[in-house]
C-alpha atoms as a PDB file:
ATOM      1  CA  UNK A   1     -28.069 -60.940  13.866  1.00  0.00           C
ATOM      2  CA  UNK A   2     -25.988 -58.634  15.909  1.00  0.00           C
ATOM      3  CA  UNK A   3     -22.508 -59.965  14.646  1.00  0.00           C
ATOM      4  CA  UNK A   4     -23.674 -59.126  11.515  1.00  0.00           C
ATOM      5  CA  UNK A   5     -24.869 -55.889  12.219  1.00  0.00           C
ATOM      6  CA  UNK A   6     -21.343 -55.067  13.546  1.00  0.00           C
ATOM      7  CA  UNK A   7     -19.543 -56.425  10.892  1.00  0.00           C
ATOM      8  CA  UNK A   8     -21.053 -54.341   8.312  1.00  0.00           C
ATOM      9  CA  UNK A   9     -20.599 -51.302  10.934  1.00  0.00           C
ATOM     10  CA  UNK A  10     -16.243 -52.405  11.045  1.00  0.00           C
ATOM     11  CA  UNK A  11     -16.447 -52.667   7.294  1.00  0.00           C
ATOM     12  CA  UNK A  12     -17.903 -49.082   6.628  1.00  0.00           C
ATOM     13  CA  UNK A  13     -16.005 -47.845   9.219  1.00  0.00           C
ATOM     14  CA  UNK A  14     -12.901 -48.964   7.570  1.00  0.00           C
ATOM     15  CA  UNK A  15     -14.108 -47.664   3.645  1.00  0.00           C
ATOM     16  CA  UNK A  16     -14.528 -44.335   5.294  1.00  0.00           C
ATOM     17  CA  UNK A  17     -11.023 -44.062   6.781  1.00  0.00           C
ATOM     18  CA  UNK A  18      -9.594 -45.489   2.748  1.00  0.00           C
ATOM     19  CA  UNK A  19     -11.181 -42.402   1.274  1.00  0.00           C
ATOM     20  CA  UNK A  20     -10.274 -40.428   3.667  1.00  0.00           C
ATOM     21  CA  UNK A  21      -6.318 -41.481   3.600  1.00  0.00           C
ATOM     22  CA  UNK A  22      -6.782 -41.330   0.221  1.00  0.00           C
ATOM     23  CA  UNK A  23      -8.376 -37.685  -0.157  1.00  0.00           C
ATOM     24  CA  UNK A  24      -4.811 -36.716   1.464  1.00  0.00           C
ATOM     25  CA  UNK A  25      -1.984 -37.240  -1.526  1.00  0.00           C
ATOM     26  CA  UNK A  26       2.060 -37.918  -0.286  1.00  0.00           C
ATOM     27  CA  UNK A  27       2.913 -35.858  -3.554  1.00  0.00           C
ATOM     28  CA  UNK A  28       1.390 -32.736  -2.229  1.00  0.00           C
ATOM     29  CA  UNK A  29       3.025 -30.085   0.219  1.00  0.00           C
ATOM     30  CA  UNK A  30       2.037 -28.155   3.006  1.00  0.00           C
ATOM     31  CA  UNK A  31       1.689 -24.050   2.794  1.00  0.00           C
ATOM     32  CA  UNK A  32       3.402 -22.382   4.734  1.00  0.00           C
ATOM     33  CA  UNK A  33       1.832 -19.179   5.997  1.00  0.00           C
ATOM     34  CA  UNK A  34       3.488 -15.912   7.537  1.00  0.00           C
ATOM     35  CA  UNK A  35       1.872 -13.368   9.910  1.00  0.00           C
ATOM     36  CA  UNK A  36       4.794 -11.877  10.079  1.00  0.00           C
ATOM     37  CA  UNK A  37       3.975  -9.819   6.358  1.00  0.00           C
ATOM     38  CA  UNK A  38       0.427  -8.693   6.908  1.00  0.00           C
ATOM     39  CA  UNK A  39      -1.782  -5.551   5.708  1.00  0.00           C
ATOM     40  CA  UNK A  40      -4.171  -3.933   8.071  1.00  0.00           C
ATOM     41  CA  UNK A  41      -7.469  -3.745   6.170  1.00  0.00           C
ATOM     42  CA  UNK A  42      -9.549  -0.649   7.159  1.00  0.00           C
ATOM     43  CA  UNK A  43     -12.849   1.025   6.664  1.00  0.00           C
ATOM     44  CA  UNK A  44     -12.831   3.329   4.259  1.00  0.00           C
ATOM     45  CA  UNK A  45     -15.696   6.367   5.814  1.00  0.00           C
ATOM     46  CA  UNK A  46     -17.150   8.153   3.377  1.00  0.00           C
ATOM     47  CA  UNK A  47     -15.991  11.922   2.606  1.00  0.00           C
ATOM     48  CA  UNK A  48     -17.559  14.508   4.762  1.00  0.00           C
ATOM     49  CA  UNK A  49     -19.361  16.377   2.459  1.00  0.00           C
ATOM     50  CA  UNK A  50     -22.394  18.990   2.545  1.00  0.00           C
ATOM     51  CA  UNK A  51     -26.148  17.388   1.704  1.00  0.00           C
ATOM     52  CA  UNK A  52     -28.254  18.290  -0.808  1.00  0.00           C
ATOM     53  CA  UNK A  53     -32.193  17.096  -1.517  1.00  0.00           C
ATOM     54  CA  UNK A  54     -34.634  17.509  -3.698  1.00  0.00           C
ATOM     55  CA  UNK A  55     -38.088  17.132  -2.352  1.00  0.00           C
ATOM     56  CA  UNK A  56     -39.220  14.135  -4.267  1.00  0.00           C
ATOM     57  CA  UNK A  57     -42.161  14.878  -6.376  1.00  0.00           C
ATOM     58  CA  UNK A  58     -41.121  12.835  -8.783  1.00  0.00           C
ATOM     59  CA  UNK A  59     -39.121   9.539  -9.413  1.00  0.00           C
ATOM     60  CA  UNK A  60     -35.422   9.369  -7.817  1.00  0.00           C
ATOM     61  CA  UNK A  61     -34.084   9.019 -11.182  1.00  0.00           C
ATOM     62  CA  UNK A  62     -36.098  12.203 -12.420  1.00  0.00           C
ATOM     63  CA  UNK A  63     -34.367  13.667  -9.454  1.00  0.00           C
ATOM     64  CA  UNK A  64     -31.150  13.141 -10.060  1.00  0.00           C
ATOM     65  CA  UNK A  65     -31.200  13.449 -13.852  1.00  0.00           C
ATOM     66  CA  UNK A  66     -32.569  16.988 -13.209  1.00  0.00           C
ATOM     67  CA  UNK A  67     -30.198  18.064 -10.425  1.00  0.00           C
ATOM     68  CA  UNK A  68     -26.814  16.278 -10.323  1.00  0.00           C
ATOM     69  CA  UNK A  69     -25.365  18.900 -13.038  1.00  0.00           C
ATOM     70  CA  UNK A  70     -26.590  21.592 -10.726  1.00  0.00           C
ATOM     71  CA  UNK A  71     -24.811  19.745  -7.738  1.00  0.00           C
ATOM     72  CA  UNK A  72     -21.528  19.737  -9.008  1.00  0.00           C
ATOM     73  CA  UNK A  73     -21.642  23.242 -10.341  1.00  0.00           C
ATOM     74  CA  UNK A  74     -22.277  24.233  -7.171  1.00  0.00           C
ATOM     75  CA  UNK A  75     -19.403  22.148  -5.790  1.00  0.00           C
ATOM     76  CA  UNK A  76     -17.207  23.353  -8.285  1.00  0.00           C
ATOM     77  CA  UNK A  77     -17.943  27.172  -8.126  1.00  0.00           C
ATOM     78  CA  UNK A  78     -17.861  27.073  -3.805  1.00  0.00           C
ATOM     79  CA  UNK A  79     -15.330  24.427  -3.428  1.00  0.00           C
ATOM     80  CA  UNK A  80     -17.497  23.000  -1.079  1.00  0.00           C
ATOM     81  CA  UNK A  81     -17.966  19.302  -1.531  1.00  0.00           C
ATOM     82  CA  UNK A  82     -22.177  18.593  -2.364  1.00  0.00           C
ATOM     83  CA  UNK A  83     -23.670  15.453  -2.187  1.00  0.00           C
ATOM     84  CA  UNK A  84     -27.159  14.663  -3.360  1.00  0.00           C
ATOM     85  CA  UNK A  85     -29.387  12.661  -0.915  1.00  0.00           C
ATOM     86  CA  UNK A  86     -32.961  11.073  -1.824  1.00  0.00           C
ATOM     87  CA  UNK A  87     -35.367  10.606   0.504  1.00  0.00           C
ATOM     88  CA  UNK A  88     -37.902   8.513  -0.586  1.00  0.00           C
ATOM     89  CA  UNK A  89     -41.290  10.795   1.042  1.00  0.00           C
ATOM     90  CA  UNK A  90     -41.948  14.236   1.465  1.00  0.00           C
ATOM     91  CA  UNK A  91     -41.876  12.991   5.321  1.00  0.00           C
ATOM     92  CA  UNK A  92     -38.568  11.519   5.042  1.00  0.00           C
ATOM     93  CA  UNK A  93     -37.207  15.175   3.700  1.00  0.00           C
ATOM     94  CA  UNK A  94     -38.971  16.815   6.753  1.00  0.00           C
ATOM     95  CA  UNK A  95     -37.444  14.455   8.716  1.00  0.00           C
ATOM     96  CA  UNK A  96     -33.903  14.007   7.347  1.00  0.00           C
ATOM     97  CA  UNK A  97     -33.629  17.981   7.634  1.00  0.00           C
ATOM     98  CA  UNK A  98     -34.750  17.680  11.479  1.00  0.00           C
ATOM     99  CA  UNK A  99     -32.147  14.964  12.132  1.00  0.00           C
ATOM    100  CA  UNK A 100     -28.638  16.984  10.328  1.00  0.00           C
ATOM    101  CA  UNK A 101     -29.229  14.746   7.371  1.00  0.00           C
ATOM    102  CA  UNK A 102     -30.255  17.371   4.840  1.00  0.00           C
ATOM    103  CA  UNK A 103     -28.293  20.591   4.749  1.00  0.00           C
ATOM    104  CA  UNK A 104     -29.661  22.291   1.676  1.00  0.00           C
ATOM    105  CA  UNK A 105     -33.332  21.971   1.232  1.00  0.00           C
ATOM    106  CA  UNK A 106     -34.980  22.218  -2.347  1.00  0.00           C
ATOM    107  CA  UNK A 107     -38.701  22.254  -1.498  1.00  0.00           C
ATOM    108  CA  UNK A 108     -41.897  23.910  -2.183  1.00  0.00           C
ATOM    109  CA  UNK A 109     -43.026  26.671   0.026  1.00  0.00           C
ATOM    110  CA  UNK A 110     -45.743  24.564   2.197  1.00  0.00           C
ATOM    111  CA  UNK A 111     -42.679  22.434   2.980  1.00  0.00           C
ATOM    112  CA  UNK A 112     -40.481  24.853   3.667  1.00  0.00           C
ATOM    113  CA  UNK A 113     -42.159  26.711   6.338  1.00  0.00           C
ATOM    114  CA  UNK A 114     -43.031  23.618   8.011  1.00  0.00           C
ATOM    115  CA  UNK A 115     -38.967  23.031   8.165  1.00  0.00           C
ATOM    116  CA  UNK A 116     -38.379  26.723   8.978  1.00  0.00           C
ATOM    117  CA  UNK A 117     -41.424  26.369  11.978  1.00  0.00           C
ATOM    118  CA  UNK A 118     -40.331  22.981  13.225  1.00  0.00           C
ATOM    119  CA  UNK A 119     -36.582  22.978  12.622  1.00  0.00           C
ATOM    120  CA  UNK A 120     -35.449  26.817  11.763  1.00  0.00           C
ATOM    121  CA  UNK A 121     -34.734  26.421   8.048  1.00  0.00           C
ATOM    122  CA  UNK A 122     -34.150  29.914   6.198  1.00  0.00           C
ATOM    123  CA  UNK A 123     -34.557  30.953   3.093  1.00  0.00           C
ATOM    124  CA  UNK A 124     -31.738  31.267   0.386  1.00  0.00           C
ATOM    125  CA  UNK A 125     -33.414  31.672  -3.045  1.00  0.00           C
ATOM    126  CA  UNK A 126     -36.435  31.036  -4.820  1.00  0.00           C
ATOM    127  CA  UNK A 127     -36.413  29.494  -8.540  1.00  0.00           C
ATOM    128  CA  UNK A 128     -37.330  31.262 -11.784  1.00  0.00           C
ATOM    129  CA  UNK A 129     -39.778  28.782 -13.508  1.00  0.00           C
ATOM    130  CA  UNK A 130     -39.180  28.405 -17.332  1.00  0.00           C
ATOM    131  CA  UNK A 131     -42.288  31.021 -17.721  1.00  0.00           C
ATOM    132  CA  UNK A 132     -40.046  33.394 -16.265  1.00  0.00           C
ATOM    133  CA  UNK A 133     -42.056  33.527 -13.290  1.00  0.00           C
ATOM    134  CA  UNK A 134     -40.561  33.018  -9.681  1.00  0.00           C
ATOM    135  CA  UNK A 135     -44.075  31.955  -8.490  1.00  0.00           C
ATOM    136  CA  UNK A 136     -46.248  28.696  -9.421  1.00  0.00           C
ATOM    137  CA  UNK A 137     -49.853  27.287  -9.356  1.00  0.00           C
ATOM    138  CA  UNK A 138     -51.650  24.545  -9.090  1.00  0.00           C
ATOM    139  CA  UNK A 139     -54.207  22.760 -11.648  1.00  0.00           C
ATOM    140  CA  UNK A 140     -56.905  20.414 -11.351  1.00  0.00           C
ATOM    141  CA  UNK A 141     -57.717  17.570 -14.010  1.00  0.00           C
ATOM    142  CA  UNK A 142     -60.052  15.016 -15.436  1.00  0.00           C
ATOM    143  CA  UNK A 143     -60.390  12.880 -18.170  1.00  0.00           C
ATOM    144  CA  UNK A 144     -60.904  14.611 -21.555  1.00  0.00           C
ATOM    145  CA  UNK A 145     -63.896  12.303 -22.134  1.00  0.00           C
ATOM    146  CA  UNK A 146     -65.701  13.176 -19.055  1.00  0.00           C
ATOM    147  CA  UNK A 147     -68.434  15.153 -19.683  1.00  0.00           C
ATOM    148  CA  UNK A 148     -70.166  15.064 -16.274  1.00  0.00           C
ATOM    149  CA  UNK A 149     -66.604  17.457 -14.948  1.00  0.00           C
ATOM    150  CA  UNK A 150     -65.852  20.993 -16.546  1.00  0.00           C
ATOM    151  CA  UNK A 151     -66.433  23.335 -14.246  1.00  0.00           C
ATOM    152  CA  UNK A 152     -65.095  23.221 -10.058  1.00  0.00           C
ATOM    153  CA  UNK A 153     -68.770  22.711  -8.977  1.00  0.00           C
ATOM    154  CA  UNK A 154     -68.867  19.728 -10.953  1.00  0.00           C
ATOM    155  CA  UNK A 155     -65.783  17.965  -8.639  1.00  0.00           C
ATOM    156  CA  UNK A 156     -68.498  17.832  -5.629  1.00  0.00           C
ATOM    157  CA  UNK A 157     -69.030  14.096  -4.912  1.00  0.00           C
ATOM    158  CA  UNK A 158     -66.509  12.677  -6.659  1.00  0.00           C
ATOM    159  CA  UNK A 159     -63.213  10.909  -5.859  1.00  0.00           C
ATOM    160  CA  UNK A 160     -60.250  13.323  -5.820  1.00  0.00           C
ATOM    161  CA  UNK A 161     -56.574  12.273  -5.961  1.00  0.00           C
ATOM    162  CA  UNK A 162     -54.135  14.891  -4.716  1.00  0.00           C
ATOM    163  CA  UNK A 163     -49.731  14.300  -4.927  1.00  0.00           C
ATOM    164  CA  UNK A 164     -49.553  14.348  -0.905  1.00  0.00           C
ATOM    165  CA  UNK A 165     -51.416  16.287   2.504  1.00  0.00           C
ATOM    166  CA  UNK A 166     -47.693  18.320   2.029  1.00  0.00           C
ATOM    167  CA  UNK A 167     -48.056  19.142  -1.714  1.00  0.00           C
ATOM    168  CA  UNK A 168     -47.866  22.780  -1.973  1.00  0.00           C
ATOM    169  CA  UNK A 169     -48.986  22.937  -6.109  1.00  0.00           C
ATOM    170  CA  UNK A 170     -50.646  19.235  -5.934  1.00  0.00           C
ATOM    171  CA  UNK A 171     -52.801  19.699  -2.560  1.00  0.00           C
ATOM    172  CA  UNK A 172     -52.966  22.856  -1.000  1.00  0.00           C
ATOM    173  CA  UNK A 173     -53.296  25.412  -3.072  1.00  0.00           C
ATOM    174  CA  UNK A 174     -56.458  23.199  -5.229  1.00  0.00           C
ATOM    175  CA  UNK A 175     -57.660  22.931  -1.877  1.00  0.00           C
ATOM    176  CA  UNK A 176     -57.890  26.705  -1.649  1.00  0.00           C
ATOM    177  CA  UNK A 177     -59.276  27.210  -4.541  1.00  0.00           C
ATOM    178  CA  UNK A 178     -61.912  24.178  -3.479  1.00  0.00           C
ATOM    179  CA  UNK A 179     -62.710  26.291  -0.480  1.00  0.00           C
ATOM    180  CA  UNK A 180     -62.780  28.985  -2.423  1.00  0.00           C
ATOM    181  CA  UNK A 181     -65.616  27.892  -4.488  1.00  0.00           C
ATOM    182  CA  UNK A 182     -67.558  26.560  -1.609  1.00  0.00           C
ATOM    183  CA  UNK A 183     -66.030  23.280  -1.622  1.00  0.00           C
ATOM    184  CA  UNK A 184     -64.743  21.459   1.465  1.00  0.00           C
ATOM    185  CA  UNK A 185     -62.864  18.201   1.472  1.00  0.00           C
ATOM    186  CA  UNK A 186     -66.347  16.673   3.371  1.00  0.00           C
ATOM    187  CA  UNK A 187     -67.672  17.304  -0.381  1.00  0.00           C
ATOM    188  CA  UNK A 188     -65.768  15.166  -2.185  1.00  0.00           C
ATOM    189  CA  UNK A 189     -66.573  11.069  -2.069  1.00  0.00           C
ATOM    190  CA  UNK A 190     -62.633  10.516  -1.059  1.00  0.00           C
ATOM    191  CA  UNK A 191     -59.579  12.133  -1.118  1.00  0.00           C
ATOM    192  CA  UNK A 192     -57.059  10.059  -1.798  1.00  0.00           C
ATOM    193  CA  UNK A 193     -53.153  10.604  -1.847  1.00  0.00           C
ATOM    194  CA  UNK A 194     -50.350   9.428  -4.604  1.00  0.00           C
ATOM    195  CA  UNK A 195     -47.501   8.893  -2.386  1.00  0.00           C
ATOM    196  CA  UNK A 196     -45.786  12.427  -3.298  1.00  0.00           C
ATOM    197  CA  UNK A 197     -45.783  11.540  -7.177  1.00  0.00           C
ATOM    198  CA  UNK A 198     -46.893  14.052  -9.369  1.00  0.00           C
ATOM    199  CA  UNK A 199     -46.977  11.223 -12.250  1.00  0.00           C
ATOM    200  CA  UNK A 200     -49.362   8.448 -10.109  1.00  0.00           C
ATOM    201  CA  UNK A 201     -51.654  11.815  -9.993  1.00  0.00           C
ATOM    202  CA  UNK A 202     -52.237  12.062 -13.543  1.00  0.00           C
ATOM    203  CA  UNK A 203     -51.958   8.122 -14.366  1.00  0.00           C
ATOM    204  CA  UNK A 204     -54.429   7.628 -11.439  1.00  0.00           C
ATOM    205  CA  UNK A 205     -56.878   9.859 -13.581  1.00  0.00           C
ATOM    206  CA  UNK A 206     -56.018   8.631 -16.874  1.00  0.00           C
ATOM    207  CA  UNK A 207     -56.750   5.087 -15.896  1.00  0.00           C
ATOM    208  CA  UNK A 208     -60.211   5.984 -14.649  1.00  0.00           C
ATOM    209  CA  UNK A 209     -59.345   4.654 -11.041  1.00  0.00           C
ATOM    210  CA  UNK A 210     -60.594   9.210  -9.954  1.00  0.00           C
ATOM    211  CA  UNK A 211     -62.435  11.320 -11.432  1.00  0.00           C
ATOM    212  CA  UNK A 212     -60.389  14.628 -10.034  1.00  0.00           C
ATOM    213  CA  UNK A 213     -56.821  15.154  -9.949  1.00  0.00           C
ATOM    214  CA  UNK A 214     -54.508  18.244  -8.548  1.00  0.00           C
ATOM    215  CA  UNK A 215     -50.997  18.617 -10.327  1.00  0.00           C
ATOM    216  CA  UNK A 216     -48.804  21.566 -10.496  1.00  0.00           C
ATOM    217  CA  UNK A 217     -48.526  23.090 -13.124  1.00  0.00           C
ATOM    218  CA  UNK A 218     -46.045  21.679 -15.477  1.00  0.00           C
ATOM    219  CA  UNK A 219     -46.055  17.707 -14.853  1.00  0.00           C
ATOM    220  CA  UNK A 220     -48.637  16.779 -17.888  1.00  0.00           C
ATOM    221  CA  UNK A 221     -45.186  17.073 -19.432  1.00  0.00           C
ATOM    222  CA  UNK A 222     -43.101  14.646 -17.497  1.00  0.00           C
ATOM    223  CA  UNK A 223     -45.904  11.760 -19.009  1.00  0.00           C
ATOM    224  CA  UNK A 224     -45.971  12.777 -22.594  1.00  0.00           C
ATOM    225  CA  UNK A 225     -43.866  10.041 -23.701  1.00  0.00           C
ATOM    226  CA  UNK A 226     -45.856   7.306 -21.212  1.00  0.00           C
ATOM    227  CA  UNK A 227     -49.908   8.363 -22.513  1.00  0.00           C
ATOM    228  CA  UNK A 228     -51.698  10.625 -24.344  1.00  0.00           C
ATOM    229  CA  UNK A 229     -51.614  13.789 -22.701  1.00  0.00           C
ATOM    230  CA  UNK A 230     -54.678  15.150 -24.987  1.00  0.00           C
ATOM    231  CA  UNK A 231     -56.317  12.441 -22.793  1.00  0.00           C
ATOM    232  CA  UNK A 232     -56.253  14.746 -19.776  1.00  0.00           C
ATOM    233  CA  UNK A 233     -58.340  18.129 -19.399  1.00  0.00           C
ATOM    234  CA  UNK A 234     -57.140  21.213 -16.926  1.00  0.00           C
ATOM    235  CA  UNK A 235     -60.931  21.718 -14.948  1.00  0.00           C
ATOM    236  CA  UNK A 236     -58.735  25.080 -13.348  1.00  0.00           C
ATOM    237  CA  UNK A 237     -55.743  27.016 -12.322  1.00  0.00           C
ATOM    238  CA  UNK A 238     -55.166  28.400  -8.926  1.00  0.00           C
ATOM    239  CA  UNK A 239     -53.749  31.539  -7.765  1.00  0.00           C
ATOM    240  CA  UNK A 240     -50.097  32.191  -7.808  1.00  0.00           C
ATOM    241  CA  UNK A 241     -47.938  31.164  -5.057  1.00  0.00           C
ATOM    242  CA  UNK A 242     -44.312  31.643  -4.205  1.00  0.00           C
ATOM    243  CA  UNK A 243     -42.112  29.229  -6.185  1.00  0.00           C
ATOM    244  CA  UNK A 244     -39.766  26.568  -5.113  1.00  0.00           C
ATOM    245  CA  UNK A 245     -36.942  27.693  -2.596  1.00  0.00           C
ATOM    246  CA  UNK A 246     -33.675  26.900  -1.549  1.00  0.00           C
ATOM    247  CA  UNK A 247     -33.206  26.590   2.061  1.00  0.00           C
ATOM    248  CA  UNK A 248     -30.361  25.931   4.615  1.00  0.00           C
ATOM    249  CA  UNK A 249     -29.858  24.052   7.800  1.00  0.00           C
ATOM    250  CA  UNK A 250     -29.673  26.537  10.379  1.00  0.00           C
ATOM    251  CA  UNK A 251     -26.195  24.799  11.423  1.00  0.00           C
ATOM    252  CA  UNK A 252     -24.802  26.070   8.157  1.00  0.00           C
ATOM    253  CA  UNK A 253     -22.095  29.142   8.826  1.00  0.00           C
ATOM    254  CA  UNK A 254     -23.344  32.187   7.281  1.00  0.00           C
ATOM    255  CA  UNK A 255     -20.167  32.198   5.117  1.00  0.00           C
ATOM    256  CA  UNK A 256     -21.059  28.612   3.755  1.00  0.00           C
ATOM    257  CA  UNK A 257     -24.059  29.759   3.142  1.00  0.00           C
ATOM    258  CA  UNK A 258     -22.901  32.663   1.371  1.00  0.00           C
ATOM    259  CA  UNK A 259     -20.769  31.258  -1.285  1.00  0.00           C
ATOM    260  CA  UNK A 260     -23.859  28.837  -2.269  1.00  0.00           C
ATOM    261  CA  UNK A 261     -26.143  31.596  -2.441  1.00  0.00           C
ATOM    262  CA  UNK A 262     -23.547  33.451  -4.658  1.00  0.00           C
ATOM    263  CA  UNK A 263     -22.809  30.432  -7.027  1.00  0.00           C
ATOM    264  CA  UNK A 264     -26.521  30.552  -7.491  1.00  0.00           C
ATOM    265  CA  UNK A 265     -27.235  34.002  -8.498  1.00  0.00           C
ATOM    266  CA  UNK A 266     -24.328  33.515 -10.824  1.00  0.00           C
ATOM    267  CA  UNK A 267     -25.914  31.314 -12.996  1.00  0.00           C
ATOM    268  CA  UNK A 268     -26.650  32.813 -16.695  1.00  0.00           C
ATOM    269  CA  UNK A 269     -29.540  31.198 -18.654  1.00  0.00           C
ATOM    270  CA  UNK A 270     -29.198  33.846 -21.401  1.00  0.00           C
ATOM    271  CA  UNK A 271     -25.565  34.353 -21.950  1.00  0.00           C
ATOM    272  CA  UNK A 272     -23.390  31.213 -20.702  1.00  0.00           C
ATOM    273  CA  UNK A 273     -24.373  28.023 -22.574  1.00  0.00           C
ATOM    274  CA  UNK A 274     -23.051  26.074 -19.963  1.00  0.00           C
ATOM    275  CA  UNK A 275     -25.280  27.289 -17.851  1.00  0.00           C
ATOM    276  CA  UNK A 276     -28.025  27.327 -19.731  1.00  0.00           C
ATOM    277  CA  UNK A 277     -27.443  23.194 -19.914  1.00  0.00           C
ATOM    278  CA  UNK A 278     -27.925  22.870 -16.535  1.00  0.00           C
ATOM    279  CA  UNK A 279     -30.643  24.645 -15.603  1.00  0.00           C
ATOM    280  CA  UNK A 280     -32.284  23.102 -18.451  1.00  0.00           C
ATOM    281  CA  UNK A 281     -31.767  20.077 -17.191  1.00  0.00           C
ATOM    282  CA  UNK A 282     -33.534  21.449 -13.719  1.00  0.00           C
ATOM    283  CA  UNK A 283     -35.985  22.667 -15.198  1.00  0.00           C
ATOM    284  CA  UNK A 284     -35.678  25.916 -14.381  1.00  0.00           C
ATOM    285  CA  UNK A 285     -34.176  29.030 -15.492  1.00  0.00           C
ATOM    286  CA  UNK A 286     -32.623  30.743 -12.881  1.00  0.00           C
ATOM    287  CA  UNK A 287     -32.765  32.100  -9.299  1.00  0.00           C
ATOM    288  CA  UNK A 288     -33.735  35.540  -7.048  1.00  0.00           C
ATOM    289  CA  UNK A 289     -32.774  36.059  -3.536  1.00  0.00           C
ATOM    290  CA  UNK A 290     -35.059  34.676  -1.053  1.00  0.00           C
ATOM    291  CA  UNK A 291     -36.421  35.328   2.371  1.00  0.00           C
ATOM    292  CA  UNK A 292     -39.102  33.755   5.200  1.00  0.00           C
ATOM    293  CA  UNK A 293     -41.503  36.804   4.938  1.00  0.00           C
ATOM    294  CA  UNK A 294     -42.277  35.535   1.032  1.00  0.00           C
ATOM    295  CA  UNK A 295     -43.869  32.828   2.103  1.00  0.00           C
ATOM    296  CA  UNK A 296     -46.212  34.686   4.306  1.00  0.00           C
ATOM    297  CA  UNK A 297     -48.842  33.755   1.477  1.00  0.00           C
ATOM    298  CA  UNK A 298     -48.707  30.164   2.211  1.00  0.00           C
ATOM    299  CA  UNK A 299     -49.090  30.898   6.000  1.00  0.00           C
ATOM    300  CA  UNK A 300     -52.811  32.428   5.604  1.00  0.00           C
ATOM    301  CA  UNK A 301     -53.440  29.731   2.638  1.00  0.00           C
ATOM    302  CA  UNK A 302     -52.476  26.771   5.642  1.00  0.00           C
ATOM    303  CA  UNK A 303     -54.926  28.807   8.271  1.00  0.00           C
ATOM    304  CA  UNK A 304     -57.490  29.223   5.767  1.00  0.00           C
ATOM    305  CA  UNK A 305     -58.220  25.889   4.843  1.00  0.00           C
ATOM    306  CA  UNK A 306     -57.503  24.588   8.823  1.00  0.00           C
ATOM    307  CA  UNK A 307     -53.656  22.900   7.412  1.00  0.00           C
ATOM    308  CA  UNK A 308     -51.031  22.535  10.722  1.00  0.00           C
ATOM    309  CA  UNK A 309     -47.623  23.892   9.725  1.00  0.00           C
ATOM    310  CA  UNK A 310     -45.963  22.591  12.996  1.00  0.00           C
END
């Protein structure tokens, strides 16, 4: 038995070393290679370049289709090279502007005096809303077909879905016009949050899965094309607030900081159709200078309703 186990072992043995002889061909040459003619391959970094983020209330791609015309006007008029970054939270801004990742800061005012206390951000410039207001408000919504909500009073006890606890027109400033009605958030069933989109706010509602929503004013209109809009009832407005603003690393050189600021104010919504196309595309209409003590507002708003801005 064990001959013939080791004859069939030789055999196989030998097959192997046939196909392997085989494999090699006589007709077929070796390669020759060279080191003496050789390329260094390097990393290519990527271009220094100044950072730029929207605070994202919406989609990235809503983001970028509403900005990246703005970003290279900028770039253009300065000669500054601009970069758009995305951070994916409203904490991820916060904290890509606290770690040099974020130089120029496109935020809403709860946001941006949490940078300026934490970090130092300043002001640059505040928006001009397509009203032709450089101030914004908040709005709270239900379903069109629920008659049990029309008034504030009716929102006690019921589940409320707000954009994020650092949502300026989408949290705070519904929750101090809650408070302001005699409503605390200990009044509501839940408060729940849509991971900083304005959109999951209003589908949330739509769908039935809350009975109270807070937007600011102005997203019903990113949805029209995804539901019915007519679908959705405004409950209330808040107050106005200072709009939107432009802020700046604090390890930006004043001169930088300058020429950005100018390029800004330069833009033309009335007479200079390219301009016009790309602030249309932001959404916006134009810009006024900006500094901290107009957001002083927001301050007694946060201390008010018991918000930390550090």
């Amino acid at each position: 038995m064990l001959k013939s186990i080791r004859l069939i072992t030789i055999f196989l043995t030998w097959l192997l070393l046939a196909f392997l002889l085989s494999a090699c061909g006589e007709s077929e040459e070796a390669i020759k290679v060279s080191l003496d003619k050789r390329e260094e391959i390097t990393f290519r970094h990527q271009m220094p370049a100044l950072t730029y983020a929207y605070l994202p209330q919406y989609s990235h791609t809503e983001s970028f289709q509403r900005h990246h015309r703005l970003v290279e006007y900028l770039s253009e008029k300065t000669g500054l090279p601009i970069r758009q970054v995305f951070p994916d939270t409203f904490d991820d801004h916060i904290n890509m502007f606290g770690q040099g990742k974020i130089d120029i800061s496109f935020s809403n005012p709860f946001i941006y005096v949490k940078l300026a206390n934490r970090f130092g951000a300043k002001a640059m410039t505040r928006i001009i809303e397509e009203d032709g207001r450089a101030e914004f408000r908040g709005q709270i919504i239900a379903r069109a077909d629920n008659h049990e909500i029309k008034t504030i009073e009716d929102c006690r006890d019921k589940s409320w879905v707000a954009v994020d606890p650092s949502s300026a027109g989408g949290y705070l400033f519904p929750l101090g016009h809650f408070v302001d009605h005699g409503l605390n958030l200990d009044d509501f069933r839940e408060v729940v949050f849509a991971g900083g989109r304005q959109e999951n706010v209003i589908l949330g509602v739509y769908a039935g899965l809350h009975e109270v929503g807070s937007i600011r004013e102005g997203s019903l209109g990113v949805v029209e094309d995804k539901i019915d809009i007519d679908q959705i009832q405004i409950i209330d407005n808040t107050r106005w607030y200072p709009g939107w603003v432009y802020s700046y690393s604090p390890r930006l050189p004043e001169e930088v900081v300058e020429q950005i600021r100018g390029a800004m104010l330069a833009l033309d919504y009335e007479h200079e159709p390219e301009h016009r196309a790309i602030l249309d595309a932001a959404r916006f209409i134009g810009f006024v200078p900006s500094d901290d003590s107009d957001f002083d507002p927001v301050r007694e708003l946060s201390t008010k309703v018991g918000l930390d801005l550090d």
